[in-house]
Protein backbone atom coordinates (compact mmCIF):
# COMPACT_ATOMS: atom_id res chain seq x y z
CA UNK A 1 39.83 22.66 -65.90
CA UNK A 2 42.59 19.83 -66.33
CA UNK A 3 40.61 17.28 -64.76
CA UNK A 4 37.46 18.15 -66.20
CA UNK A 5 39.24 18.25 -69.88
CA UNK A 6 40.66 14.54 -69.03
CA UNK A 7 37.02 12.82 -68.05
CA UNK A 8 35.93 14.65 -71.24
CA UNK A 9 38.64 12.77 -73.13
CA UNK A 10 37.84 9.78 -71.00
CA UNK A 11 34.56 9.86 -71.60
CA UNK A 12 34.41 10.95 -75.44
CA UNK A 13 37.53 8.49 -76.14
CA UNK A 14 35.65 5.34 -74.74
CA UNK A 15 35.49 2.25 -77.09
CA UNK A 16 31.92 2.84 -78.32
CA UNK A 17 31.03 -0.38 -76.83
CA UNK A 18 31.66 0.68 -72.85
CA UNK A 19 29.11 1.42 -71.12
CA UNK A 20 30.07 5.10 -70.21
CA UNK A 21 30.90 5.86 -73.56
CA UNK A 22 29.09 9.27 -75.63
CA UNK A 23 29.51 8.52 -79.02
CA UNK A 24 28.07 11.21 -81.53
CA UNK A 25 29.12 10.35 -85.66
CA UNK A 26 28.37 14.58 -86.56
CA UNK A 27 31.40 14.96 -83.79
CA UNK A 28 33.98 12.16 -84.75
CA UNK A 29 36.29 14.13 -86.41
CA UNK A 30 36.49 16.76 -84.11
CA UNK A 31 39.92 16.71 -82.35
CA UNK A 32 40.22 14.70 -79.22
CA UNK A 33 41.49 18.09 -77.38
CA UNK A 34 38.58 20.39 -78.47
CA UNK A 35 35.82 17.77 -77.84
CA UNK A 36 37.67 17.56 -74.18
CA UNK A 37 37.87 21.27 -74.05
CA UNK A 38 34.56 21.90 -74.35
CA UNK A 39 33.23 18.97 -72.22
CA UNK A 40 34.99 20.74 -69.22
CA UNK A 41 33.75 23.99 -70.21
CA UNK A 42 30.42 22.78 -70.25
CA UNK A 43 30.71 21.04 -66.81
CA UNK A 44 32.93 23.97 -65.15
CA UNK A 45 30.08 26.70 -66.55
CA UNK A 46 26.96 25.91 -67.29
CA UNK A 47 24.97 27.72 -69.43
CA UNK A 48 22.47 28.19 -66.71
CA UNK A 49 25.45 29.34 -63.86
CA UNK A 50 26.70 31.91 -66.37
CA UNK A 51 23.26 33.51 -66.82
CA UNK A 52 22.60 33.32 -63.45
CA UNK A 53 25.58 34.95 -62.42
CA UNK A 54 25.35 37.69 -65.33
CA UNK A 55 21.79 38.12 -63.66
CA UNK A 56 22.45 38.54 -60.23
CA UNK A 57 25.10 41.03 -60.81
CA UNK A 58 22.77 42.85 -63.47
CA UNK A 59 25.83 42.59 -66.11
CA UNK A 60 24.35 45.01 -69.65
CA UNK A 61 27.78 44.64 -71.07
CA UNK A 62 30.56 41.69 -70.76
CA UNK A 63 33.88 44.16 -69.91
CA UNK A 64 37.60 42.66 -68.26
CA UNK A 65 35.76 42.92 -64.73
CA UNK A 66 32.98 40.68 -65.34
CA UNK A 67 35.29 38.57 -67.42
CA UNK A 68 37.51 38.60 -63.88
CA UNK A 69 34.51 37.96 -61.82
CA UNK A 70 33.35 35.10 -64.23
CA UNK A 71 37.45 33.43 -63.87
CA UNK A 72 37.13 33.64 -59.88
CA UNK A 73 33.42 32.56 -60.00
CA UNK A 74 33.54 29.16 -62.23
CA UNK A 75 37.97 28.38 -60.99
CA UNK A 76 38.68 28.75 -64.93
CA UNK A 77 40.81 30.39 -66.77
CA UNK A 78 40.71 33.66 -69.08
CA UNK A 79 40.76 31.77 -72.76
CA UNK A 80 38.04 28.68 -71.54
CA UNK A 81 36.00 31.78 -70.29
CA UNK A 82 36.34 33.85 -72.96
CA UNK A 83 36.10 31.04 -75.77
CA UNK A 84 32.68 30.04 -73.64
CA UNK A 85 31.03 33.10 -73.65
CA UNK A 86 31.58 33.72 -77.33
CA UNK A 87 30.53 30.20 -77.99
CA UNK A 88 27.31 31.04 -75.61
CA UNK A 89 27.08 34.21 -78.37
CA UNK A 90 27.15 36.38 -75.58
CA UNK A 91 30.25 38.02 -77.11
CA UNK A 92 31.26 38.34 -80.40
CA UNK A 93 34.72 36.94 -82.39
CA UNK A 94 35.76 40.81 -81.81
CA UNK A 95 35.01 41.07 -78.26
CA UNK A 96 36.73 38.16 -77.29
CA UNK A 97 39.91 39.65 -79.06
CA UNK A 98 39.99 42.74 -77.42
CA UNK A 99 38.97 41.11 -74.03
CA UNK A 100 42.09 38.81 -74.25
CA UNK A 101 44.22 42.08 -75.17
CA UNK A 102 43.18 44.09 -72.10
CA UNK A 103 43.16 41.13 -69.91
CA UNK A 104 46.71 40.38 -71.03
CA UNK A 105 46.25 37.16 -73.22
């Protein structure tokens, strides 16, 4: 997730003139860190690879097991997964705190 987060930075951070450079005006004042964040979150789990994987295991309800699963699947950790999914709306603000409380946040 490091490495992902620092090509996000690298990437996001670029003079706007270089030629590798994503430069969005609605997202300039976002934080360097949380632009970076969610870059690697993005590349680490796709939307598509998380609804895959929900699908293939028939998940009805995100618990701490799938949550587990989802951390060993996609090599992240328990906040960039949880944060994800709730950003994906496939939990809610709630479930995401009581997720990090029974998976020992």
């Amino acid at each position: 997730m490091l490495t992902a987060a620092a090509l996000g930075v690298w990437l996001l951070d670029a003079p706007s003139d270089s030629d590798f450079a994503f430069t969005f005006s609605s997202t300039a004042h976002w934080p360097t860190t949380a632009r970076a964040k969610a870059f690697a979150a993005m590349l680490l789990m796709p939307e598509s690879g998380i609804r895959a994987f929900l699908d293939d295991q028939s998940v009805r309800q995100i618990d701490g097991m799938v949550v587990r699963d989802l951390m060993s699947h996609f090599g992240t950790t328990m906040h960039a997964t949880l944060n994800h999914l709730n950003h994906m709306e496939l939990i809610a603000d709630e479930e995401r705190l009581e997720l990090e409380a029974e998976l020992g946040a």
